[in-house]
N, C-alpha and C. Protein backbone atom coordinates (compact mmCIF):
# COMPACT_ATOMS: atom_id res chain seq x y z
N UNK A 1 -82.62 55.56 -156.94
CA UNK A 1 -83.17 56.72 -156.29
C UNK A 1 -84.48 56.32 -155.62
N UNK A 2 -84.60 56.87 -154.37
CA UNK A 2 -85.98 56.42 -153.25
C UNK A 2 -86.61 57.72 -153.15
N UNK A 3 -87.74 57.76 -153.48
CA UNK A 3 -88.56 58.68 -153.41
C UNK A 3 -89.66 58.28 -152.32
N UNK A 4 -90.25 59.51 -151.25
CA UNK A 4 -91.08 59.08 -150.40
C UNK A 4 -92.18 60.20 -150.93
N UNK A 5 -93.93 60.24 -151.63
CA UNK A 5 -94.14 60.96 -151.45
C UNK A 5 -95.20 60.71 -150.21
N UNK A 6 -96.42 61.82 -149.75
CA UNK A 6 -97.16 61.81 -148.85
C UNK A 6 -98.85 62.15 -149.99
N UNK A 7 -98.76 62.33 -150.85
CA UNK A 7 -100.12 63.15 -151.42
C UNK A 7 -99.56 62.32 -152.94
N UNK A 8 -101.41 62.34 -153.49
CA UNK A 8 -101.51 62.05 -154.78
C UNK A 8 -100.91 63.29 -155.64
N UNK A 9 -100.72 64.34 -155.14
CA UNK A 9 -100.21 65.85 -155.44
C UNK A 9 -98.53 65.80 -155.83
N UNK A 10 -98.06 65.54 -155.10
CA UNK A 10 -96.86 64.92 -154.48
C UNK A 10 -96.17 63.83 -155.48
N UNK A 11 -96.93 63.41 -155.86
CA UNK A 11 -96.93 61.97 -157.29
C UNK A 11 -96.80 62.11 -158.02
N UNK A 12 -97.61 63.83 -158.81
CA UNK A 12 -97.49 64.04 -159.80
C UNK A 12 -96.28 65.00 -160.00
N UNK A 13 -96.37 65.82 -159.06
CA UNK A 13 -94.91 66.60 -159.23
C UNK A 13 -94.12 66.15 -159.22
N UNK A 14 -93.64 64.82 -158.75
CA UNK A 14 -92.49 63.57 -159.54
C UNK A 14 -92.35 63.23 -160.68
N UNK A 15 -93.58 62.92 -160.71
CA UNK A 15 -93.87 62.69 -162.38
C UNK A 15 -93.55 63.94 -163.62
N UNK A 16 -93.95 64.53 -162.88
CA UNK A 16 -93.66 66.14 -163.67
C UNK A 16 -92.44 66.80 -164.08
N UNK A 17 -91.85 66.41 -162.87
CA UNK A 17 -90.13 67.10 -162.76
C UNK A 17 -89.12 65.61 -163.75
N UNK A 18 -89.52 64.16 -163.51
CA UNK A 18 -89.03 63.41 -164.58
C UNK A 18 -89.38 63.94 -165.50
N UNK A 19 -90.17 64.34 -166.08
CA UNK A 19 -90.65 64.64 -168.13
C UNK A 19 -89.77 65.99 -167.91
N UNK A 20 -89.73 66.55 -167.54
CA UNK A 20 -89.07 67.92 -167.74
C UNK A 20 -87.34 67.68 -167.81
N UNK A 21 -86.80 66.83 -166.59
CA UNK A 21 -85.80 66.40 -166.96
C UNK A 21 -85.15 66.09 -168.31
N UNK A 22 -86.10 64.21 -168.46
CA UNK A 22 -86.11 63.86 -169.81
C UNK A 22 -86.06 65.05 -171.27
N UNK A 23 -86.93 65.98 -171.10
CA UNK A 23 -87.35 67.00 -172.02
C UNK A 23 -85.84 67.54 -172.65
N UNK A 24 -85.02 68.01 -170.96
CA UNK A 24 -83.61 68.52 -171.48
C UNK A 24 -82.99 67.87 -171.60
N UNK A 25 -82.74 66.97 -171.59
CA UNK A 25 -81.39 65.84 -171.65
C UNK A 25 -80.87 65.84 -172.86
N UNK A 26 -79.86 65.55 -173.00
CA UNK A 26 -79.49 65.96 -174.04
C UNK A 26 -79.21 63.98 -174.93
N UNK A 27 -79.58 63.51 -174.19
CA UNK A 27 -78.82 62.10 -174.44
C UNK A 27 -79.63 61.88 -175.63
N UNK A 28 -79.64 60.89 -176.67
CA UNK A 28 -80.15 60.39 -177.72
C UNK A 28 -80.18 58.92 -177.38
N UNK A 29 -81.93 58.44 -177.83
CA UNK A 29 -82.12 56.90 -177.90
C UNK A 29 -81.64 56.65 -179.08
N UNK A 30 -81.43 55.56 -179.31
CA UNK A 30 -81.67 54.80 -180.39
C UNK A 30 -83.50 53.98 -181.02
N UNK A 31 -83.94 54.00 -179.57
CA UNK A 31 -85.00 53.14 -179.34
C UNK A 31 -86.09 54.00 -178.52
N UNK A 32 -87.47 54.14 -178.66
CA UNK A 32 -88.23 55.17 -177.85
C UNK A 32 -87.32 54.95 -176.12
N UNK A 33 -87.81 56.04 -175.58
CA UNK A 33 -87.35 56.01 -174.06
C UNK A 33 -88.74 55.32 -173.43
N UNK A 34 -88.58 54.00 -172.80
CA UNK A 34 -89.68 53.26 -172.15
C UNK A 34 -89.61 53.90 -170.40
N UNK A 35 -90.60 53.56 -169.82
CA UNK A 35 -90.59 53.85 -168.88
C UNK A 35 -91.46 52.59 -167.95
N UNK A 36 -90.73 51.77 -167.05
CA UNK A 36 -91.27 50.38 -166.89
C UNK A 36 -91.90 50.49 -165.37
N UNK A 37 -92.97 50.79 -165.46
CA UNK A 37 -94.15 51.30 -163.84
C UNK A 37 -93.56 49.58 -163.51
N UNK A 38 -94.07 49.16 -161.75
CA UNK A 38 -94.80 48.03 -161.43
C UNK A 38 -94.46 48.88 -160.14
N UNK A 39 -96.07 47.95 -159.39
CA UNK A 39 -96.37 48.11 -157.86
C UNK A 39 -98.00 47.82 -157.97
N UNK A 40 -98.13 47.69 -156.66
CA UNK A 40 -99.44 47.23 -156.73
C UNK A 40 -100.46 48.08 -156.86
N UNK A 41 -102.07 47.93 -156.97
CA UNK A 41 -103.45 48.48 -157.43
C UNK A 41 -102.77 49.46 -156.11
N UNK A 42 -103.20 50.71 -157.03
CA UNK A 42 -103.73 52.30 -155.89
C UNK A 42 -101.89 52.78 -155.38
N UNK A 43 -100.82 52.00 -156.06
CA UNK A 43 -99.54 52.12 -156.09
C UNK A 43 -99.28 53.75 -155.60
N UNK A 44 -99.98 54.25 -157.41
CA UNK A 44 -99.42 55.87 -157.74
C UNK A 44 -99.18 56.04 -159.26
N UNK A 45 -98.95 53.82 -159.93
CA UNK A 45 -98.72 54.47 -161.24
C UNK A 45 -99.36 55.41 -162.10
N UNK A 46 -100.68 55.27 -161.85
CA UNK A 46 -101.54 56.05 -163.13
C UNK A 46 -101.63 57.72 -162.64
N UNK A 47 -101.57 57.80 -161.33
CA UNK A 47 -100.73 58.95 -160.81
C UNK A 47 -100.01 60.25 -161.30
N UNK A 48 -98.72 59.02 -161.17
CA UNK A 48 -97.39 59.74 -161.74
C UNK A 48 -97.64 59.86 -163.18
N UNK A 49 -97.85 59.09 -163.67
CA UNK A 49 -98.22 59.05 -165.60
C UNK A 49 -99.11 60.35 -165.98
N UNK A 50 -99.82 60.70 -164.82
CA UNK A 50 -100.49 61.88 -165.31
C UNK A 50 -100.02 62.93 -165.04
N UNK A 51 -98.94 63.43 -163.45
CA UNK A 51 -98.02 64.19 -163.79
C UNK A 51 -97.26 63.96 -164.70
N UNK A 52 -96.44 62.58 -164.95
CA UNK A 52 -95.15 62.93 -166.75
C UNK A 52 -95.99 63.76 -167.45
N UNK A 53 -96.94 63.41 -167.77
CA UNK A 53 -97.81 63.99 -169.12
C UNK A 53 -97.96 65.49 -168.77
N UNK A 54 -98.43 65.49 -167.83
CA UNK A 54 -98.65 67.20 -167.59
C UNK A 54 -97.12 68.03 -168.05
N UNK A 55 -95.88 67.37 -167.21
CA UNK A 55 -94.51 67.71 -167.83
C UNK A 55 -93.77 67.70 -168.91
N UNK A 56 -95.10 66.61 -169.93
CA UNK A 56 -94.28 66.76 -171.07
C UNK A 56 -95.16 67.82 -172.01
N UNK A 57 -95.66 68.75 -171.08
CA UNK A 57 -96.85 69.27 -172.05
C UNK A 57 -98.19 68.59 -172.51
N UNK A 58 -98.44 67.97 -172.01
CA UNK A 58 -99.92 67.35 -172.22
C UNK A 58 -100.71 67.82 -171.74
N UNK A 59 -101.94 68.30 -172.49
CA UNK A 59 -103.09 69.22 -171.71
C UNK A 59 -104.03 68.42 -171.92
N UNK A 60 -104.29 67.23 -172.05
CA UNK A 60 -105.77 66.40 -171.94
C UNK A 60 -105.30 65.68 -170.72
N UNK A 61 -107.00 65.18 -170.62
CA UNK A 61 -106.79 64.22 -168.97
C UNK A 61 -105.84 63.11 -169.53
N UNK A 62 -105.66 62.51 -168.68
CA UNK A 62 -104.53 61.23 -168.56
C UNK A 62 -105.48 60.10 -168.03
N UNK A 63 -106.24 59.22 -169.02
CA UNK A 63 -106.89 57.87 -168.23
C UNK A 63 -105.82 56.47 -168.24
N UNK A 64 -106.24 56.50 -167.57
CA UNK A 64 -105.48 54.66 -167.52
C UNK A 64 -106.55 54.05 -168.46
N UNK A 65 -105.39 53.27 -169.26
CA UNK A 65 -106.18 52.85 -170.56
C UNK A 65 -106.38 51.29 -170.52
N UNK A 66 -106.37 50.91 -169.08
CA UNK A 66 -106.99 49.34 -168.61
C UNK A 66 -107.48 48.65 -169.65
N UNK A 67 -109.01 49.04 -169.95
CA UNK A 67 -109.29 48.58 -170.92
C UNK A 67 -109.25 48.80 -172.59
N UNK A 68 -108.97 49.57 -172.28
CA UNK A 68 -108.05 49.77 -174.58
C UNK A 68 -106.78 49.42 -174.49
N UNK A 69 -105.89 49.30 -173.72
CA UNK A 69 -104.55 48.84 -173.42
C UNK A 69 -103.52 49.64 -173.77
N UNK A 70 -103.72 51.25 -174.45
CA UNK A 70 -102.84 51.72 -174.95
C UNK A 70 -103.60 53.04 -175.05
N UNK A 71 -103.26 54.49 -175.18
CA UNK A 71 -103.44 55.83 -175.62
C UNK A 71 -102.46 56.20 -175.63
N UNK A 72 -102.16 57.26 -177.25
CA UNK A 72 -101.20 57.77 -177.69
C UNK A 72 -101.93 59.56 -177.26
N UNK A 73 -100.69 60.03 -176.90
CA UNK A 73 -100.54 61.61 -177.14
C UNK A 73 -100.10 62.45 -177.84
N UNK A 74 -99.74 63.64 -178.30
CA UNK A 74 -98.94 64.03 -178.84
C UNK A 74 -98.08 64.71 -178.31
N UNK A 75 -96.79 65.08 -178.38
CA UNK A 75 -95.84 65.32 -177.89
C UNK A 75 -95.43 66.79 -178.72
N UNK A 76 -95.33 68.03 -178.50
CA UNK A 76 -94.23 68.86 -179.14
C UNK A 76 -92.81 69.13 -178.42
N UNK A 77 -92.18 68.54 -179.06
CA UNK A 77 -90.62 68.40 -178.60
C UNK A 77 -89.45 68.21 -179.81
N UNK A 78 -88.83 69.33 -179.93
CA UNK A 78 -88.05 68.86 -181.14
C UNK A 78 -87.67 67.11 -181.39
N UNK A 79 -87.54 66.40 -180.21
CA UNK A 79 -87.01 65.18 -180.63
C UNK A 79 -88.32 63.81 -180.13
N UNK A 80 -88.89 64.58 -179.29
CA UNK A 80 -90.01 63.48 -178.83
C UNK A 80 -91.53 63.76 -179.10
N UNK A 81 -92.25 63.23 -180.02
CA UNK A 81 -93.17 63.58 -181.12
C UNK A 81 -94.57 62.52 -180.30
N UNK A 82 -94.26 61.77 -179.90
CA UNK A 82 -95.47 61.04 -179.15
C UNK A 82 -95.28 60.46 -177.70
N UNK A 83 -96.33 60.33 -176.90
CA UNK A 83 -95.91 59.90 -175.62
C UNK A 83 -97.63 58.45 -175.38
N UNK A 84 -97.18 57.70 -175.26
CA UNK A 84 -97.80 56.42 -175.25
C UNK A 84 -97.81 55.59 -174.12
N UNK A 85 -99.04 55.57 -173.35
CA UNK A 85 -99.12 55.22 -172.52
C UNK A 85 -99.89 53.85 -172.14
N UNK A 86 -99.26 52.81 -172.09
CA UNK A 86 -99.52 51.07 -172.09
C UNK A 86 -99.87 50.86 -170.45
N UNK A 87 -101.25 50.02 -170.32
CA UNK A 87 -101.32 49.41 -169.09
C UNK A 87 -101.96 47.50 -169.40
N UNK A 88 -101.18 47.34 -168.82
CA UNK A 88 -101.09 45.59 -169.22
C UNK A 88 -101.29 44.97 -167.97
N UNK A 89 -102.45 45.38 -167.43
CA UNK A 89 -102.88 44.82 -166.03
C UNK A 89 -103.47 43.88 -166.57
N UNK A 90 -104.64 43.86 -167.73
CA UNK A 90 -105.67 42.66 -168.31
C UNK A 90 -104.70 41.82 -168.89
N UNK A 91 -103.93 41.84 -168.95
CA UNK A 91 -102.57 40.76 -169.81
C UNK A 91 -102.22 39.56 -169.10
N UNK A 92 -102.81 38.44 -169.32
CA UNK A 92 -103.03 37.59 -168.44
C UNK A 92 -102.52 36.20 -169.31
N UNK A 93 -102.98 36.13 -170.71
CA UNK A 93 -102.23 34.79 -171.56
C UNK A 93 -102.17 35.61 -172.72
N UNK A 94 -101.18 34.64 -173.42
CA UNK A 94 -100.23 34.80 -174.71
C UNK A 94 -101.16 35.39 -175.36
N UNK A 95 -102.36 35.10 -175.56
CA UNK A 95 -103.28 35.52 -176.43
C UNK A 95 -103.88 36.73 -176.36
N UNK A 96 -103.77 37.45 -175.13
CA UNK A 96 -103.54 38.87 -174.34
C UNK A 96 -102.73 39.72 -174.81
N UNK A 97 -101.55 39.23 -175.05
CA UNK A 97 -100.41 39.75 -174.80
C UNK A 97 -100.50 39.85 -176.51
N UNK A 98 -100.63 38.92 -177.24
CA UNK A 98 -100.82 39.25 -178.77
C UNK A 98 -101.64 40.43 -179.56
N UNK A 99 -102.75 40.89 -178.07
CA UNK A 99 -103.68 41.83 -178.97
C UNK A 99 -102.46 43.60 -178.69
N UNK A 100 -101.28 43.20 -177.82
CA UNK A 100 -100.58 44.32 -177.82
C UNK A 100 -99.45 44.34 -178.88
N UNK A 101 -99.19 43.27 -179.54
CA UNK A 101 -98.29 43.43 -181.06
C UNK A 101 -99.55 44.25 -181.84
N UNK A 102 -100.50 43.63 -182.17
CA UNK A 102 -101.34 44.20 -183.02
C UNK A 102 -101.78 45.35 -183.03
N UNK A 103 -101.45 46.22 -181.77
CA UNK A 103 -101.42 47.58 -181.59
C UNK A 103 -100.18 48.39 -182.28
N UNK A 104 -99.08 47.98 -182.34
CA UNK A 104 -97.83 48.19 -183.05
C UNK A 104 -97.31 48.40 -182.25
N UNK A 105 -96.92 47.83 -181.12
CA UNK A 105 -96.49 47.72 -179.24
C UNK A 105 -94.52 47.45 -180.15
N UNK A 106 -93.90 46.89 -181.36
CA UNK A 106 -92.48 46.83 -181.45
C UNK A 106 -92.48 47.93 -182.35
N UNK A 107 -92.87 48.36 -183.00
CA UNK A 107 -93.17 49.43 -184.22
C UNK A 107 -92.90 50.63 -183.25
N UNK A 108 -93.29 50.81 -182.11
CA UNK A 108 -93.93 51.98 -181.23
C UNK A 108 -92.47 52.18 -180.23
N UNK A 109 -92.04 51.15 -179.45
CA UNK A 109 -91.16 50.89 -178.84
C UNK A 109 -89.28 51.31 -179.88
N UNK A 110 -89.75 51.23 -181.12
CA UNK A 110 -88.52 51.12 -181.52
C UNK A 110 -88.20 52.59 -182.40
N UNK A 111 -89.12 53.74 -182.04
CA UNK A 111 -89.09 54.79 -182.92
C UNK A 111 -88.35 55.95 -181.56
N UNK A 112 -87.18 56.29 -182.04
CA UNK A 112 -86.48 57.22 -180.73
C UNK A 112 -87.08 58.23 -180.67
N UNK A 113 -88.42 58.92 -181.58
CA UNK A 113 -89.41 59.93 -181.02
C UNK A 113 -90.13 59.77 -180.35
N UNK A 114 -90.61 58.59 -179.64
CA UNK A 114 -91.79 58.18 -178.93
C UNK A 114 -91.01 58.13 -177.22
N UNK A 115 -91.97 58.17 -176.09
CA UNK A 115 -91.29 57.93 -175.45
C UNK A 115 -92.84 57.05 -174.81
N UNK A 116 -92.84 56.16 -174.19
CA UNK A 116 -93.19 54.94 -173.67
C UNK A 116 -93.55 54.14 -172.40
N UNK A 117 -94.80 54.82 -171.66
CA UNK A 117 -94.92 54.59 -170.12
C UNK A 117 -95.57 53.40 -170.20
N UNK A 118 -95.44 51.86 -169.85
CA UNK A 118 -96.19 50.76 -169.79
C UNK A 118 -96.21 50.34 -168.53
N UNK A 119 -97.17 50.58 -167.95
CA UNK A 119 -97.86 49.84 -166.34
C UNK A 119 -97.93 48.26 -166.22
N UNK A 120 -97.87 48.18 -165.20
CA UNK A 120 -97.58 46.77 -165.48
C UNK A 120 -96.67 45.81 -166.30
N UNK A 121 -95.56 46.41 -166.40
CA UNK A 121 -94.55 46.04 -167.65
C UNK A 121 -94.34 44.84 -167.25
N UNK A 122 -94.20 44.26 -165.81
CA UNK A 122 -93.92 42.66 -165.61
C UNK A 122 -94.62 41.85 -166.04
N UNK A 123 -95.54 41.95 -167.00
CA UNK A 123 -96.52 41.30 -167.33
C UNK A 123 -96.13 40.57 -168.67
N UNK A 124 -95.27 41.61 -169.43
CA UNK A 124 -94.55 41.89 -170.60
C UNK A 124 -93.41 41.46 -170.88
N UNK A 125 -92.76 41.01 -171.66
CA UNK A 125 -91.12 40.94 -171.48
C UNK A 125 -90.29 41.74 -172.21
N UNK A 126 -90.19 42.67 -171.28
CA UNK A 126 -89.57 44.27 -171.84
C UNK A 126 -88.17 44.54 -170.97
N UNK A 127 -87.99 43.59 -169.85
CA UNK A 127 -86.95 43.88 -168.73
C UNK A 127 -85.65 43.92 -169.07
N UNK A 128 -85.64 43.53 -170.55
CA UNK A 128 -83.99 43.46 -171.11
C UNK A 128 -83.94 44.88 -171.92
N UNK A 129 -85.19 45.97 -172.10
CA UNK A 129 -85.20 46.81 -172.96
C UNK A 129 -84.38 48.00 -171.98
N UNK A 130 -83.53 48.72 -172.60
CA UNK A 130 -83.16 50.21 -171.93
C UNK A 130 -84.35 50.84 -171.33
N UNK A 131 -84.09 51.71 -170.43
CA UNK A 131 -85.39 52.46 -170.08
C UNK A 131 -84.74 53.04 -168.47
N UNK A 132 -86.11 53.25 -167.96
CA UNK A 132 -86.14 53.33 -166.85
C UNK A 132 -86.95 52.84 -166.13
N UNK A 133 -86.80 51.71 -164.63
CA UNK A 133 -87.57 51.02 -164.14
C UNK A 133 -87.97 51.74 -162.79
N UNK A 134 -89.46 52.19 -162.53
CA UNK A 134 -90.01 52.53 -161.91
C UNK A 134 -91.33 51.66 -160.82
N UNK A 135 -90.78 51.57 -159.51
CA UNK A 135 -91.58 51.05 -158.49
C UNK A 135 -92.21 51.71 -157.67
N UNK A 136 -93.39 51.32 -157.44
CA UNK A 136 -94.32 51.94 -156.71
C UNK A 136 -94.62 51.08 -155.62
N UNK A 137 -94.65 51.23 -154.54
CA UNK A 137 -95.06 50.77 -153.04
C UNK A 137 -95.72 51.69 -152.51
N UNK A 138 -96.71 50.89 -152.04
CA UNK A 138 -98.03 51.60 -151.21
C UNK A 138 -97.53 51.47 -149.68
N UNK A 139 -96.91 52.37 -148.93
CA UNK A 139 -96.83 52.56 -147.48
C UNK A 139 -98.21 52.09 -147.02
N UNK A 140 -99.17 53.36 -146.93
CA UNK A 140 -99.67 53.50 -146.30
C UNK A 140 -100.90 54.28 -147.01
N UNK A 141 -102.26 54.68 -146.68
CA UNK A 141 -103.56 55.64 -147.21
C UNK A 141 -102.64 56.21 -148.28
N UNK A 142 -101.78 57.28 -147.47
CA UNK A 142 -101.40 58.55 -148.51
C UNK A 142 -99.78 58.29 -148.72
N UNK A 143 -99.08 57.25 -148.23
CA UNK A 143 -98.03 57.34 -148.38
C UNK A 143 -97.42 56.49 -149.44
N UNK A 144 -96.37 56.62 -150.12
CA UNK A 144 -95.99 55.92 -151.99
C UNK A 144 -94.48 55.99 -151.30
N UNK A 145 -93.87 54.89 -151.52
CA UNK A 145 -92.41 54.86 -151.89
C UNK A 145 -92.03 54.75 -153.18
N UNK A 146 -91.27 55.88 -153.73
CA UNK A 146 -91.34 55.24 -155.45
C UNK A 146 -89.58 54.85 -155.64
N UNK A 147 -89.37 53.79 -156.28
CA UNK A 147 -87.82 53.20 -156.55
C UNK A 147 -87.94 53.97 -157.95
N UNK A 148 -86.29 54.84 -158.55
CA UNK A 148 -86.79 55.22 -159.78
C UNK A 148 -84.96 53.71 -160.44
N UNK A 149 -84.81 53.25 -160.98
CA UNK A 149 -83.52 52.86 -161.18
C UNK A 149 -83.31 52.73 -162.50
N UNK A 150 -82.10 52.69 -163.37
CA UNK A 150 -81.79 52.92 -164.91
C UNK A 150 -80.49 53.25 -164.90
N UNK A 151 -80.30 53.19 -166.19
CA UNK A 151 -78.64 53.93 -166.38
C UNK A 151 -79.28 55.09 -167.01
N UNK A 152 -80.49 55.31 -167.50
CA UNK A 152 -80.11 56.79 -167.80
C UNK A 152 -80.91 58.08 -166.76
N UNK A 153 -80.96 57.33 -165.62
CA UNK A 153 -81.31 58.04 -164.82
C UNK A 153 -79.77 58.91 -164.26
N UNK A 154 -78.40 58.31 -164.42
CA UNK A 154 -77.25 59.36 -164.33
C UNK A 154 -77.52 60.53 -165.32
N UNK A 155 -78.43 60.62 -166.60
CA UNK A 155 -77.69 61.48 -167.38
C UNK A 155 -79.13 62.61 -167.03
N UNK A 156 -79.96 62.48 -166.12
CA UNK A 156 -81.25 63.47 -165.58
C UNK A 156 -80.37 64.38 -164.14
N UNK A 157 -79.46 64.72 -164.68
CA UNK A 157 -79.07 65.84 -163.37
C UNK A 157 -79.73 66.79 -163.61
N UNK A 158 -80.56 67.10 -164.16
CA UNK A 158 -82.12 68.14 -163.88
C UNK A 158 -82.95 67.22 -162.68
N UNK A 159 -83.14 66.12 -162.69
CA UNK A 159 -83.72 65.78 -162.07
C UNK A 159 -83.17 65.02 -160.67
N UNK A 160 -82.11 64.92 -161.05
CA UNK A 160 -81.35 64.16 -159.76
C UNK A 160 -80.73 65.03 -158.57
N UNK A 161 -80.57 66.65 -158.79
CA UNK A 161 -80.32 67.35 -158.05
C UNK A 161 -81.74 68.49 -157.34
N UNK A 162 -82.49 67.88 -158.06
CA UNK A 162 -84.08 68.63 -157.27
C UNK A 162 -84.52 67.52 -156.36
């Protein structure tokens, strides 16, 4: 799915209408639902992450957690209890990448109540995990192409027919 928006506005109501989707679906993980951002600085990811959140019911701001590498939310959803939001832009060597086990980054990933936005996921080696892979391209000032692709993006016909 190709998404064109024009406004940082525009970004989030993408973002918004995915969590709401997700919200109804009826499908069951086995494994949190990840959600795998990449595109470049000023993309849209931290953007869209703050519309999901607004859609999944989140009423605090939404920071990009650059430097803590991780903020958890809480989630009320009969089945999705936290929403965790990973940016692994500073993730640069193994030894980087180790201070995100020590966060409980497989512990976190493997609980089907959580659901799981990590920025910069290419950084990571998560590309064999289920999910949904999300691209961001910077057109232009105001313009975002967003790629959304997954297999369980068939089972969001809330979201695939808006």
């Amino acid at each position: 799915m190709v998404l064109i928006t024009n406004s940082t506005e525009e970004t989030k109501i993408i973002g918004m209408k995915l969590a709401s989707a997700i919200l109804k679906s009826k499908k069951r993980q086995e494994r949190a639902l990840i959600l795998k951002l990449e595109g470049d600085l000023g993309g849209g990811k931290t953007t869209f992450i703050q519309g999901f959140a607004k859609g999944l019911g989140i009423r605090q701001s939404v920071l990009s957690p650059t430097f803590i590498l991780m903020r958890r939310y809480s989630v009320n959803h009969d089945r999705y209890h936290n929403f965790y939001h990973f940016d692994c832009y500073r993730l640069e060597t193994e030894a980087d990448r180790e201070n995100l086990q020590e966060l409980g980054f497989e512990k976190i990933i493997n609980s089907p109540n959580n659901i799981v936005a990590v920025e910069w996921s290419n950084r990571i080696d998560i590309s064999n995990l289920p999910g949904l892979n999300i691209k961001f391209l910077f057109e232009n000032e105001n313009e975002r192409k967003i790629i959304i692709e997954g297999s369980l993006l068939s089972e969001l016909s809330q979201f695939n027919n808006e």
